[in-house]
N, C-alpha and C. Protein backbone atom coordinates (compact mmCIF):
# COMPACT_ATOMS: atom_id res chain seq x y z
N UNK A 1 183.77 -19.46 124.06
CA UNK A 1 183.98 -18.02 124.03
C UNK A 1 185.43 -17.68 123.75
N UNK A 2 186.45 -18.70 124.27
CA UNK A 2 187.75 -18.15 124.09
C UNK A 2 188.36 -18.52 122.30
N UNK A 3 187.54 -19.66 122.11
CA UNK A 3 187.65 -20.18 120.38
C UNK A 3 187.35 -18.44 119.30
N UNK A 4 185.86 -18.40 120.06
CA UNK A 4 185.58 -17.04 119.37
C UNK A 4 186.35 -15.75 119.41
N UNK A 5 186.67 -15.39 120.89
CA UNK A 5 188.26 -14.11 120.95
C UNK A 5 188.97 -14.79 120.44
N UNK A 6 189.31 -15.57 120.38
CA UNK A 6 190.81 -15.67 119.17
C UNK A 6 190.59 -16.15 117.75
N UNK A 7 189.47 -16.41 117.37
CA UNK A 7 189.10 -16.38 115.85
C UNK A 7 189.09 -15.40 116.04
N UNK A 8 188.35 -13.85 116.57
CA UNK A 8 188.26 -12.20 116.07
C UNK A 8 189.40 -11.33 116.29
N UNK A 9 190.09 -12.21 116.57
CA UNK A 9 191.62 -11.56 116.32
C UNK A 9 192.63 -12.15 115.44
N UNK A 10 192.53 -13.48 115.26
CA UNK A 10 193.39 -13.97 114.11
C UNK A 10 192.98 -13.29 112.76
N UNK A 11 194.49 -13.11 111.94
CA UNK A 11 193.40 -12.91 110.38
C UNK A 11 192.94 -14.03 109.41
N UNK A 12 193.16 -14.98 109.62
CA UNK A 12 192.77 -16.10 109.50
C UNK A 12 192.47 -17.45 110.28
N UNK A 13 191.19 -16.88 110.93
CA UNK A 13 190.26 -17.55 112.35
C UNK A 13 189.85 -18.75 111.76
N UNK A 14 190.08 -19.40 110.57
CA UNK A 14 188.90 -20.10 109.98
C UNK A 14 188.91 -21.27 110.97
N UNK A 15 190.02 -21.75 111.57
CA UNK A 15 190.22 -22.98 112.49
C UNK A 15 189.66 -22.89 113.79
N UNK A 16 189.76 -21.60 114.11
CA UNK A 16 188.95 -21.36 115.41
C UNK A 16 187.92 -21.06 115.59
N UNK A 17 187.21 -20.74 114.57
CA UNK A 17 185.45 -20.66 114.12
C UNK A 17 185.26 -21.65 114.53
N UNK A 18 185.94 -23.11 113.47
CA UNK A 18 185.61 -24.81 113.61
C UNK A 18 185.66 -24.84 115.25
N UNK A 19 186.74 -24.64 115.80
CA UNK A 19 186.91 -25.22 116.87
C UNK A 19 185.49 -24.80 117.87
N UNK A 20 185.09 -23.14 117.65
CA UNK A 20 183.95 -22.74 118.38
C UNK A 20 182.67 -23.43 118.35
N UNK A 21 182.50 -23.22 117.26
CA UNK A 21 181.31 -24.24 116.25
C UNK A 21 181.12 -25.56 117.39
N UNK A 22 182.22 -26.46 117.01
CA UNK A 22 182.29 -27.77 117.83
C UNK A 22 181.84 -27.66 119.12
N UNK A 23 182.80 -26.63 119.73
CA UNK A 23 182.17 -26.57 121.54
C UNK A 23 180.67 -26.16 121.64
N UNK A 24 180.20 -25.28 120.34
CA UNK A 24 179.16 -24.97 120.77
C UNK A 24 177.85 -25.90 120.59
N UNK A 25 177.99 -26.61 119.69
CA UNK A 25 177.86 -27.66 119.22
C UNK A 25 177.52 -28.63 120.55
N UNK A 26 178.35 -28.98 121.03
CA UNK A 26 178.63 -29.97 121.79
C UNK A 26 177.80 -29.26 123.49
N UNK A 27 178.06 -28.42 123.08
CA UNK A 27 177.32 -27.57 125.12
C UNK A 27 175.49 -27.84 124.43
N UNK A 28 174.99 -27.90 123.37
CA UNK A 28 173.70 -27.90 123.02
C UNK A 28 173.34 -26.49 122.44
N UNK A 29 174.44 -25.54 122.24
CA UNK A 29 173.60 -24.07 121.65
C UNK A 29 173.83 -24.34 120.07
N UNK A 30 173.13 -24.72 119.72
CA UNK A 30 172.60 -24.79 117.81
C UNK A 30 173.01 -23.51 117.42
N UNK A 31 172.22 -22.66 118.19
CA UNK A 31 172.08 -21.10 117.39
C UNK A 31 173.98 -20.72 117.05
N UNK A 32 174.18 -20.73 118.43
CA UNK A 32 175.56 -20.21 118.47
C UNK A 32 176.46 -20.96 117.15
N UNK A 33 176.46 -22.74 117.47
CA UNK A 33 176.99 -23.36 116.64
C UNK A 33 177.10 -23.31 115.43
N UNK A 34 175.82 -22.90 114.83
CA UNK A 34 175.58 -22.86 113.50
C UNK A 34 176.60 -21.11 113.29
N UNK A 35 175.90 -20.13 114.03
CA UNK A 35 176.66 -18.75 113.68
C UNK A 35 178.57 -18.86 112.94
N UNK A 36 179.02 -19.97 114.14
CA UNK A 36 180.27 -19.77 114.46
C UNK A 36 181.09 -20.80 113.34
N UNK A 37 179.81 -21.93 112.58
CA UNK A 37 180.37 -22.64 111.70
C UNK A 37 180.25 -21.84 110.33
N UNK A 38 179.18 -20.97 109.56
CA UNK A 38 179.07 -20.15 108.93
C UNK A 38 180.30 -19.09 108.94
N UNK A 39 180.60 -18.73 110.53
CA UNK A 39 181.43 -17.49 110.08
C UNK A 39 182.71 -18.07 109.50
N UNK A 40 183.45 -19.77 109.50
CA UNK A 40 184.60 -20.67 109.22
C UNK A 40 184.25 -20.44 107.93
N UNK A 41 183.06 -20.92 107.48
CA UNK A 41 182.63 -21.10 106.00
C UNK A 41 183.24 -20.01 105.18
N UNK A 42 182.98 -18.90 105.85
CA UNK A 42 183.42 -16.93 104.90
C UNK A 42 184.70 -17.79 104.34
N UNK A 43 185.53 -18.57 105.74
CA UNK A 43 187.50 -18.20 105.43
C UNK A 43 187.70 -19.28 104.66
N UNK A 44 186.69 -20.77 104.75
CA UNK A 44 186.89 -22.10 104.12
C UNK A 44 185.74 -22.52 103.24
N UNK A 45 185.81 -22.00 102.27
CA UNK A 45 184.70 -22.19 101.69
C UNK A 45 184.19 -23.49 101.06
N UNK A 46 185.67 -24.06 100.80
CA UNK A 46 185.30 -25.56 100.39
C UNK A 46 185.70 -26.96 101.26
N UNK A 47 185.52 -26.73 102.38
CA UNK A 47 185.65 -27.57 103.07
C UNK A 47 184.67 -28.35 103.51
N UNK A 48 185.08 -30.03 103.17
CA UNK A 48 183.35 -31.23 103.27
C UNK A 48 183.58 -31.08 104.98
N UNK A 49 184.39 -31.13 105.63
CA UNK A 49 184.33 -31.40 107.30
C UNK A 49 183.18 -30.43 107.83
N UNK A 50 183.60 -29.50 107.21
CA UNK A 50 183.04 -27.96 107.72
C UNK A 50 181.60 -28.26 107.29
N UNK A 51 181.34 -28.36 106.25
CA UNK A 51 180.24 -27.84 105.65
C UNK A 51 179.08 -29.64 106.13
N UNK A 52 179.81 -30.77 106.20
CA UNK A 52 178.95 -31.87 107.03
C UNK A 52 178.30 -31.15 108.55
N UNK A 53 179.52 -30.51 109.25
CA UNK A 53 179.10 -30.44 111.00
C UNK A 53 178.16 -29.06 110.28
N UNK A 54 178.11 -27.89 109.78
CA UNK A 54 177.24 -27.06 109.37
C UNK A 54 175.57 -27.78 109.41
N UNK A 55 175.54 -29.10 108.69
CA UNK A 55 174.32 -29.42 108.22
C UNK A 55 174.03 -30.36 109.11
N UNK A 56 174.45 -30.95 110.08
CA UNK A 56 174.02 -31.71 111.48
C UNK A 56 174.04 -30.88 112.41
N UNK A 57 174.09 -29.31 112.27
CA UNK A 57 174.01 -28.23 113.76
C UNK A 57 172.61 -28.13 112.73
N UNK A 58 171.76 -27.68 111.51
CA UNK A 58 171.12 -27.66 110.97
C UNK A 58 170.10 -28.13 111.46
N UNK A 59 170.47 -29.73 111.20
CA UNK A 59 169.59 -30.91 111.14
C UNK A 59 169.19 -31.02 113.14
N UNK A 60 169.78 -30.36 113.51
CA UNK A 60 169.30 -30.41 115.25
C UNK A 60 168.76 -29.12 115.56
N UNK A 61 168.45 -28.03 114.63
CA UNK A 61 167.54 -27.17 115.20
C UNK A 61 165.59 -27.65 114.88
N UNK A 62 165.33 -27.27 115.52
CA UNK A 62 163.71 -27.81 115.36
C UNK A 62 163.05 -26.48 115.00
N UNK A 63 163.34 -26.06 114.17
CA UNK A 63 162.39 -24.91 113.50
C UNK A 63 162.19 -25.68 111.62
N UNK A 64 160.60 -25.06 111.82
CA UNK A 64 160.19 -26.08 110.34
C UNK A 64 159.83 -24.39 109.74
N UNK A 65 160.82 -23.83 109.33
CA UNK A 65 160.54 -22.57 108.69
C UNK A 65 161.56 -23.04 106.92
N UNK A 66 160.57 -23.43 105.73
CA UNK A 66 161.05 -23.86 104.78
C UNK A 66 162.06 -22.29 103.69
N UNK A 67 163.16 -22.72 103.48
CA UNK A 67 163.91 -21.71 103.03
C UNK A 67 163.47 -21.85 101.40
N UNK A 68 162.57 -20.43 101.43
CA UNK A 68 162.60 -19.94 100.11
C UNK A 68 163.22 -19.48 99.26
N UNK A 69 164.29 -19.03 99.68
CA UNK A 69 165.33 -18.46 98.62
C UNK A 69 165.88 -19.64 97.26
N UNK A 70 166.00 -18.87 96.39
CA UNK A 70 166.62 -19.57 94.76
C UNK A 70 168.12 -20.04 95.04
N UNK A 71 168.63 -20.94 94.70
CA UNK A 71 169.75 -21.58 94.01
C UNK A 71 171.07 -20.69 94.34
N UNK A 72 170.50 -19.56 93.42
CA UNK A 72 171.37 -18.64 92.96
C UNK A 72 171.73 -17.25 94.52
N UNK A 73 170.18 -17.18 95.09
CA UNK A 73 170.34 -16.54 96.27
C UNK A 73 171.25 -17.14 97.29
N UNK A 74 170.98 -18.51 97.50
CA UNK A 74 172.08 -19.18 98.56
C UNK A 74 173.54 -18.92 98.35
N UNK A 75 174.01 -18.94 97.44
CA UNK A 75 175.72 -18.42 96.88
C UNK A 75 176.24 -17.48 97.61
N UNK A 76 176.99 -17.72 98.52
CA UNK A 76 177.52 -16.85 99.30
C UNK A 76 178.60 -15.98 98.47
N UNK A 77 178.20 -14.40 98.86
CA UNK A 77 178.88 -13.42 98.45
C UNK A 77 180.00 -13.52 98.12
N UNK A 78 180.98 -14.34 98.95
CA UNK A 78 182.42 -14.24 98.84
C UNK A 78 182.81 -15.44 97.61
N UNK A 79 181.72 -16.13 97.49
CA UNK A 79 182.31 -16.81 95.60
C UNK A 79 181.37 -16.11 94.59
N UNK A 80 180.55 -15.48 94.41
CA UNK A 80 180.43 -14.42 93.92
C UNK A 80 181.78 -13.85 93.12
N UNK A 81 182.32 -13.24 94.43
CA UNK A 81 182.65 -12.16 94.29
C UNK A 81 184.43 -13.18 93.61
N UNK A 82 184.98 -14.10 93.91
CA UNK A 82 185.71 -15.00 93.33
C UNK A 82 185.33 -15.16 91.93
N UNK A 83 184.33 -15.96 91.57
CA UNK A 83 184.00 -16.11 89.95
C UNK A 83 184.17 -14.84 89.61
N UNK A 84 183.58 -13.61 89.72
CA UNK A 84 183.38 -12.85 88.82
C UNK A 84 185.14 -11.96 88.72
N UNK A 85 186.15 -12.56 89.74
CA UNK A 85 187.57 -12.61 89.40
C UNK A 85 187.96 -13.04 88.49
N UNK A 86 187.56 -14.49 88.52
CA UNK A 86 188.07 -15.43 87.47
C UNK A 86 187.64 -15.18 86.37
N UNK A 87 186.62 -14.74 86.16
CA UNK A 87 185.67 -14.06 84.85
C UNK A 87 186.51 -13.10 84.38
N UNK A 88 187.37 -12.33 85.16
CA UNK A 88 187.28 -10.77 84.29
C UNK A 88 189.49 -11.21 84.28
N UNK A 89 189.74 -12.32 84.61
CA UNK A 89 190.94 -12.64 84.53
C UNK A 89 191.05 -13.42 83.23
N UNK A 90 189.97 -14.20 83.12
CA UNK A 90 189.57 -15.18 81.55
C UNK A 90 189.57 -14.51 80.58
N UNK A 91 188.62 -13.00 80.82
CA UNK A 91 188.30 -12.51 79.76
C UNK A 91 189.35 -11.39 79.10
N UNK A 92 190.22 -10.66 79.94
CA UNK A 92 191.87 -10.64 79.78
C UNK A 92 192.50 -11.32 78.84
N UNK A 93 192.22 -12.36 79.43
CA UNK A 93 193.40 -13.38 78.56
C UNK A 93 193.20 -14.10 77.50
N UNK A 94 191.75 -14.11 76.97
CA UNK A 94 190.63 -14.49 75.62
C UNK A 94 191.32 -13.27 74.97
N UNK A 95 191.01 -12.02 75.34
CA UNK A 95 191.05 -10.49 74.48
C UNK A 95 192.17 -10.99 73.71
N UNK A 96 193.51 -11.29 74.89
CA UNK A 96 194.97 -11.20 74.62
C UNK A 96 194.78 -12.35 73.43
N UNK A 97 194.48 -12.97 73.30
CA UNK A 97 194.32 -14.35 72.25
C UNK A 97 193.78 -14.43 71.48
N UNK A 98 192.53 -13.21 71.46
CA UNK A 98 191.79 -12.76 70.09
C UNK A 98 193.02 -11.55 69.45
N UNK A 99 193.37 -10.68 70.02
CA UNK A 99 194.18 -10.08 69.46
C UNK A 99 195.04 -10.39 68.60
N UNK A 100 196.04 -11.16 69.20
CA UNK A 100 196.82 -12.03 68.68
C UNK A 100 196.72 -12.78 67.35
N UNK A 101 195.48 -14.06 67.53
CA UNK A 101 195.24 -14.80 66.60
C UNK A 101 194.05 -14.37 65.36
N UNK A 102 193.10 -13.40 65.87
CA UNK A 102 192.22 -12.66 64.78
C UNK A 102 191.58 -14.08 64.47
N UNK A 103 191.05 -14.77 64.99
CA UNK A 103 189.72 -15.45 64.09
C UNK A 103 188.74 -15.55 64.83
N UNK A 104 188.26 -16.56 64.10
CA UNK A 104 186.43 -16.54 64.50
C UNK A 104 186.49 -17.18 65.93
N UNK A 105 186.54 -18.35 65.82
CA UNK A 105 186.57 -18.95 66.99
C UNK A 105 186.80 -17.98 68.44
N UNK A 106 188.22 -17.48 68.55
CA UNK A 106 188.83 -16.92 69.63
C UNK A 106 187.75 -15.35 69.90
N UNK A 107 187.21 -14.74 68.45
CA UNK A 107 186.22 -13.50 68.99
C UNK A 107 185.27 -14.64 69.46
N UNK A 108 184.33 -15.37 68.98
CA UNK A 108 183.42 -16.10 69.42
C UNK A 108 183.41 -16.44 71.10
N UNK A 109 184.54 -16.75 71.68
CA UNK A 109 184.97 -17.15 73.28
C UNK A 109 185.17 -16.01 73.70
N UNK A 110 186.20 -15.08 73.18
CA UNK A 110 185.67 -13.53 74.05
C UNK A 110 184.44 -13.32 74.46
N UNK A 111 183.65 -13.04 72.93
CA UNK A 111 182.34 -12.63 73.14
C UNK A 111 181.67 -13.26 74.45
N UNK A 112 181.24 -14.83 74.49
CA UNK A 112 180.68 -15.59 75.20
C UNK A 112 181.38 -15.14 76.84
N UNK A 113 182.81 -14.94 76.94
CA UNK A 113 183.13 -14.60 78.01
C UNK A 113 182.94 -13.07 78.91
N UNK A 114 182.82 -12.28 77.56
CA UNK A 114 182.47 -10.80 78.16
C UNK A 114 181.21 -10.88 78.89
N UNK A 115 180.54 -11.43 78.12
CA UNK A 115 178.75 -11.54 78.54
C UNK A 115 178.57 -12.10 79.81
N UNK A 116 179.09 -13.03 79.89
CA UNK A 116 178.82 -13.84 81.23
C UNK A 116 180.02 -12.95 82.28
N UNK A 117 181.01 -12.17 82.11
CA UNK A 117 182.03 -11.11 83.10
C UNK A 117 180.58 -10.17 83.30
N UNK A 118 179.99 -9.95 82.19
CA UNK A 118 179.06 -8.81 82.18
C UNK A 118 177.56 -9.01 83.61
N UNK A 119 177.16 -10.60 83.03
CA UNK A 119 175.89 -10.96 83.84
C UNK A 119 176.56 -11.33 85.57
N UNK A 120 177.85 -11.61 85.83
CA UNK A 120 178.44 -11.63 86.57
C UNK A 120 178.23 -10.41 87.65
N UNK A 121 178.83 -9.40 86.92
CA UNK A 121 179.09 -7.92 87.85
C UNK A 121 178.00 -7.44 88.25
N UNK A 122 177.21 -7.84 87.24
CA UNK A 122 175.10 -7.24 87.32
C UNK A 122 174.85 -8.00 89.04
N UNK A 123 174.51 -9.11 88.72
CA UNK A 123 174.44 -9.87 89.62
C UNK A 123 175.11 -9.44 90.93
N UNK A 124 176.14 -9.63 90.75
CA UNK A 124 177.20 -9.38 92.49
C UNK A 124 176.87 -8.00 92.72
N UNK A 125 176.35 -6.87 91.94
CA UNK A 125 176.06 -5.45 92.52
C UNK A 125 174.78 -5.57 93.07
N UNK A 126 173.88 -6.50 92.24
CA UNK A 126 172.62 -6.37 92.81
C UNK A 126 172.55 -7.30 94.14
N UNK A 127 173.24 -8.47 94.74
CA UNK A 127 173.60 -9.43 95.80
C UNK A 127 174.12 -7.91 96.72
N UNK A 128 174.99 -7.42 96.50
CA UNK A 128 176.11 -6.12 97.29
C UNK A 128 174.78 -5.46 97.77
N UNK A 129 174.18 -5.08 96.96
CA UNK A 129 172.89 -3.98 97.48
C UNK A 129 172.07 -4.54 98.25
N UNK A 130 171.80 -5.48 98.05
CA UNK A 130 170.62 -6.49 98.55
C UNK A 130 171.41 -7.15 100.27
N UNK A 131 172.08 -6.94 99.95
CA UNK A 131 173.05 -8.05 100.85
C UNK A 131 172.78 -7.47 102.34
N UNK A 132 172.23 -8.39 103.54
CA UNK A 132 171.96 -7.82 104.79
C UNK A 132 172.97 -8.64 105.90
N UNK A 133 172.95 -8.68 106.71
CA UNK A 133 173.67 -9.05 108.12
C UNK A 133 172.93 -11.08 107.80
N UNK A 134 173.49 -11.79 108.64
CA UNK A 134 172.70 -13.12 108.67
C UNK A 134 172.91 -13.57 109.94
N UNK A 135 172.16 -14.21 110.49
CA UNK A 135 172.64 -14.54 111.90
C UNK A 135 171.54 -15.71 112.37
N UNK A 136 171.66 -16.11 113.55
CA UNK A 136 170.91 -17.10 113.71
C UNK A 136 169.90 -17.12 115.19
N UNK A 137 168.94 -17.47 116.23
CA UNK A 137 168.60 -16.94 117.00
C UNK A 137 169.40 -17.79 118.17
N UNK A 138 169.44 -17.14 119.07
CA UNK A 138 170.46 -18.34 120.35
C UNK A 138 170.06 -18.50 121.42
N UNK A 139 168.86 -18.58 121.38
CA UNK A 139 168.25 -18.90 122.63
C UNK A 139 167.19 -20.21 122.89
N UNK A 140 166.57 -21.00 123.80
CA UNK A 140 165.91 -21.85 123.16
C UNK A 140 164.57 -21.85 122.84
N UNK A 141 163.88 -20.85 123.10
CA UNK A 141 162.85 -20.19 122.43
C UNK A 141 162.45 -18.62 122.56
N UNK A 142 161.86 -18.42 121.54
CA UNK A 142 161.64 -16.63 122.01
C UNK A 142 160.64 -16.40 121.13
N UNK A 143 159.21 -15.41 121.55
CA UNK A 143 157.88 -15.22 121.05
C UNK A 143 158.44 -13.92 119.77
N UNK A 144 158.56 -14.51 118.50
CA UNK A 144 158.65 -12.96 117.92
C UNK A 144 157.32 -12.08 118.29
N UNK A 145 157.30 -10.53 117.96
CA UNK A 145 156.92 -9.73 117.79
C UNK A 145 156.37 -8.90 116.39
N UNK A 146 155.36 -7.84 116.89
CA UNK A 146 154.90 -7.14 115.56
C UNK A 146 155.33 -6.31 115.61
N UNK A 147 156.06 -5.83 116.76
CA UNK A 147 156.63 -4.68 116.85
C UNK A 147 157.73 -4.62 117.88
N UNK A 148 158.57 -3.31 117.57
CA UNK A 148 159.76 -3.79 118.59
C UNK A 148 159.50 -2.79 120.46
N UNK A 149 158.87 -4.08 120.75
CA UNK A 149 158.57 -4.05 122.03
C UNK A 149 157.51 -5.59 122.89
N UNK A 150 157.38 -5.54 123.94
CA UNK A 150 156.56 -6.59 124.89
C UNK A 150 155.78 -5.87 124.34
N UNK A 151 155.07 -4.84 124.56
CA UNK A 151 153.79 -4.66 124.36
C UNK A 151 152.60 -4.97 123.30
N UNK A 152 153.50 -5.45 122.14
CA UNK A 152 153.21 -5.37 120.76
C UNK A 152 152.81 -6.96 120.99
N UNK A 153 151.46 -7.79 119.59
CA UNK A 153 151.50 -8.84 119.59
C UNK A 153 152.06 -9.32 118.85
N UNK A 154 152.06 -11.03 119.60
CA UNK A 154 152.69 -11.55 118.89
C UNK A 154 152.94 -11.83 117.19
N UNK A 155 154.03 -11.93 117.15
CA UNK A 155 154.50 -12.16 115.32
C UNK A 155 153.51 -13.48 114.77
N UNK A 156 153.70 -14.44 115.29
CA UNK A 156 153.39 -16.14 114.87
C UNK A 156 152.68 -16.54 116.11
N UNK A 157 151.71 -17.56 116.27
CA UNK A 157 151.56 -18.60 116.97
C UNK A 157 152.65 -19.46 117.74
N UNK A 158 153.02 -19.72 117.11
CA UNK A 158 154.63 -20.95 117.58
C UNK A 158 155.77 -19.50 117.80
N UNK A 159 156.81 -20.13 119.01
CA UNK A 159 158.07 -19.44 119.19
C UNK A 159 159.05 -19.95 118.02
N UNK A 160 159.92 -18.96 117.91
CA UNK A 160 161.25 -19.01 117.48
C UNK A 160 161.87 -20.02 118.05
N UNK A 161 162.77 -21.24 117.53
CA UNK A 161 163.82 -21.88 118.68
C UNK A 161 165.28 -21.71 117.98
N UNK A 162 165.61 -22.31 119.07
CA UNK A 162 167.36 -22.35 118.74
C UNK A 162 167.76 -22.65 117.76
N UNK A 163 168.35 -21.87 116.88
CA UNK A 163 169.09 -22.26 115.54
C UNK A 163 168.02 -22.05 114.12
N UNK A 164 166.97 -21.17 114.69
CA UNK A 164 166.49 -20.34 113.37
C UNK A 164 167.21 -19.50 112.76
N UNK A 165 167.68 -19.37 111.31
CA UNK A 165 168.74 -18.50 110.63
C UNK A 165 167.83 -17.78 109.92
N UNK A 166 168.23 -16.19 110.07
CA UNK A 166 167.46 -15.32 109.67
C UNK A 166 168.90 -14.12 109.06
N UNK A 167 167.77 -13.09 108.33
CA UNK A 167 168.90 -12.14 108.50
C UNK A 167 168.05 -10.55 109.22
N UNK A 168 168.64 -9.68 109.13
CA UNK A 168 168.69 -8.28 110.16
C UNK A 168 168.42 -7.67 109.12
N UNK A 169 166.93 -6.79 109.20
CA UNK A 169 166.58 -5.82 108.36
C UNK A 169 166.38 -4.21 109.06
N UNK A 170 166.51 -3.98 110.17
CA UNK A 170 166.57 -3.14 110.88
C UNK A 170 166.96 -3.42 112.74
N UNK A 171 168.06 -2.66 113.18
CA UNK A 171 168.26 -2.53 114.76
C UNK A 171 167.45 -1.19 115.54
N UNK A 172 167.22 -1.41 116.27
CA UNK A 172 165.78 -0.18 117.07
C UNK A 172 166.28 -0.47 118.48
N UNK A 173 167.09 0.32 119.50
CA UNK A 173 167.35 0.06 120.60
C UNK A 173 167.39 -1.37 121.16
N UNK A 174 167.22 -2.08 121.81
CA UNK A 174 167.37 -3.68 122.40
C UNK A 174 166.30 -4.45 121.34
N UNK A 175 165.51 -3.79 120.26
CA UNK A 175 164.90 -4.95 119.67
C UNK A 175 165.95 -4.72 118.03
N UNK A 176 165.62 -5.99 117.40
CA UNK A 176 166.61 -6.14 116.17
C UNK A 176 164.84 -6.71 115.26
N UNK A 177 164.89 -6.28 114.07
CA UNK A 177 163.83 -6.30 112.90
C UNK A 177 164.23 -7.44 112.17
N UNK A 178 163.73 -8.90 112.15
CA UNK A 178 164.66 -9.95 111.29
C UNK A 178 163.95 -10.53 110.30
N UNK A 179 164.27 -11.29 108.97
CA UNK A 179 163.40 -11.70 108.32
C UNK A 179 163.90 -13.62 108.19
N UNK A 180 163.05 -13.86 108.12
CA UNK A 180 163.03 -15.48 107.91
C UNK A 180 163.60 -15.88 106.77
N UNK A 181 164.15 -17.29 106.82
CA UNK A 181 164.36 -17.42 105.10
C UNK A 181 163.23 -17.65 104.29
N UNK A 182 161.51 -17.91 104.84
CA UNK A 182 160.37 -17.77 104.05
C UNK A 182 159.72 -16.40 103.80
N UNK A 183 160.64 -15.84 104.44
CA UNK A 183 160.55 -14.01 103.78
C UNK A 183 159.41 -13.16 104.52
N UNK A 184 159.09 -13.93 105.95
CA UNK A 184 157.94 -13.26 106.70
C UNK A 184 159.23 -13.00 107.68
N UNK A 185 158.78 -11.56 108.35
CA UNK A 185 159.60 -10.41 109.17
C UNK A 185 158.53 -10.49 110.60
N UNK A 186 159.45 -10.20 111.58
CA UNK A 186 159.47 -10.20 112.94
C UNK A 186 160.18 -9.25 113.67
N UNK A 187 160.16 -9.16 115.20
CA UNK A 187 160.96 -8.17 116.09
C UNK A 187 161.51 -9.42 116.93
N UNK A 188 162.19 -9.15 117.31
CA UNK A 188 162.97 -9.85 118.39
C UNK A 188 163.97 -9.40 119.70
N UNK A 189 164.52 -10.10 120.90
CA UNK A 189 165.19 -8.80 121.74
C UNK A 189 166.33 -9.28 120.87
N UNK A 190 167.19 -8.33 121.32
CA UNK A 190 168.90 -8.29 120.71
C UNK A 190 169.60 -9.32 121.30
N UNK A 191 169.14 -9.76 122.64
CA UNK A 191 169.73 -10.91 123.35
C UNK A 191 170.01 -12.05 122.64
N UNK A 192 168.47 -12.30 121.52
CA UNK A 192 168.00 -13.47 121.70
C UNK A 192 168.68 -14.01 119.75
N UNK A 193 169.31 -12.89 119.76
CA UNK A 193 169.95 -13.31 118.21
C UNK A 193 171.25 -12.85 118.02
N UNK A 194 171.84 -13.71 117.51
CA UNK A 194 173.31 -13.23 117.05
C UNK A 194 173.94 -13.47 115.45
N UNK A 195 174.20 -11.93 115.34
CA UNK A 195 174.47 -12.27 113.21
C UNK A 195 175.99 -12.26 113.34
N UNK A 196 176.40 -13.29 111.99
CA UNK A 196 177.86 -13.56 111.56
C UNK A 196 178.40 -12.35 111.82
N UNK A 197 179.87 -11.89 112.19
CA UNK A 197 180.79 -11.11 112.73
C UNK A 197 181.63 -11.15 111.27
C-alpha cells in the first residue's frame, strides 16, 4: 500500500508500481499484482523485467477465460498514441524532402507515409472512443451477477477468481458492470475489483 501512495504521487511512479506489483505478488494477491504491474507498464513500456513478472502474476491466476481480442486490440493506447507521433514527425520530414528534391521516389514515400499517418489517426480515434477503464478482480473468488445486486442471478456457473482482467462498462452505486476479455458482461461488488489508476 505504501509502494502504491508513493507511485500516485510521484510523476514518474513507474519503479514503485514494480516495487508494488512485487509485494503484491509475493503476499499472494494476483489481482492486485497484476493491476499494479500494468499500471508500471503505462510509464515502462519496454521493459523484459516488467513485462516477464506481468506474465508469471498471469500465469498464477486460475481463471480459464480465453482472451478474444485481435493483435491489434491488445496495443496499448499509449504506443498508439507514440507511433502515430512518429508517423506524423516522418511524414514532416518526407514532405520537407519531397519538396526539396521533386522526384518520384521521395513523392512515392510521402505518399506511402501519409496513408499509413492517415490509417494511424483513424485507428487511435476509434481505440480513444472505444477505450474503457481495465482492471482486474482482487479477491479470491466472487459469484458474478445479472444484475447489479444479491438479488439478481447468477452471471456464470463458476466464480470469478483472483486475477481475472476485465474492463468497466458501467459503475451503479457499490456494483461496477464489467466485461471479460471473451466479451461476455457481468455485475460485480466494487470491493471485489480494482481498475488501473
Amino acid at each position: 500500500l505504501r509502494f502504491q501512495d508513493l507511485a500516485s504521487t510521484l510523476q514518474n511512479g513507474g519503479e514503485a508500481w514494480v516495487n508494488a506489483g512485487n509485494a503484491w505478488f509475493q503476499a499472494g494477491e494476483i489481482g492486485r499484482a497484476i493491476v499494479a504491474y500494468r499500471s508500471a507498464q503505462m510509464q515502462r513500456p519496454f521493459d523484459p523485467q516488467l513485462a516477464q513478472s506481468l506474465a508469471a502474476a498471469r500465469a498464477s491466476a486460475l481463471n480459464d477465460v480465453p482472451d478474444t481480442r485481435t493483435y491489434l486490440q491488445k496495443i496499448p493506447l499509449s504506443w498508439l498514441k507514440l507511433s502515430t507521433l512518429l508517423l506524423n514527425l516522418l511524414f514532416w520530414g518526407s514532405l520537407l524532402i519531397t519538396i526539396r528534391y521533386r522526384n518520384r521516389s521521395t513523392l512515392l514515400a510521402s505518399t506511402v507515409i501519409a496513408i499509413c499517418l492517415l490509417s494511424s489517426i483513424s485507428y487511435l480515434a476509434l481505440r480513444s472512443k472505444q477505450s474503457k477503464p481495465t482492471g482486474s478482480i482482487v479477491v479470491d473468488s466472487v459469484y458474478a451477477k445479472k444484475g447489479p445486486g444479491y438479488a439478481y442471478a447468477n452471471a456464470f456457473n463458476e466464480s470469478l477468481y483472483d486475477g481475472l482482467e476485465c474492463s468497466l462498462l458501467e459503475a451503479r452505486g457499490e456494483w461496477r458492470h464489467i466485461q471479460l476479455n471473451d466479451k461476455r458482461s457481468c455485475w460485480v461488488p466494487h470491493s471485489s475489483v480494482q481498475f488501473i489508476e
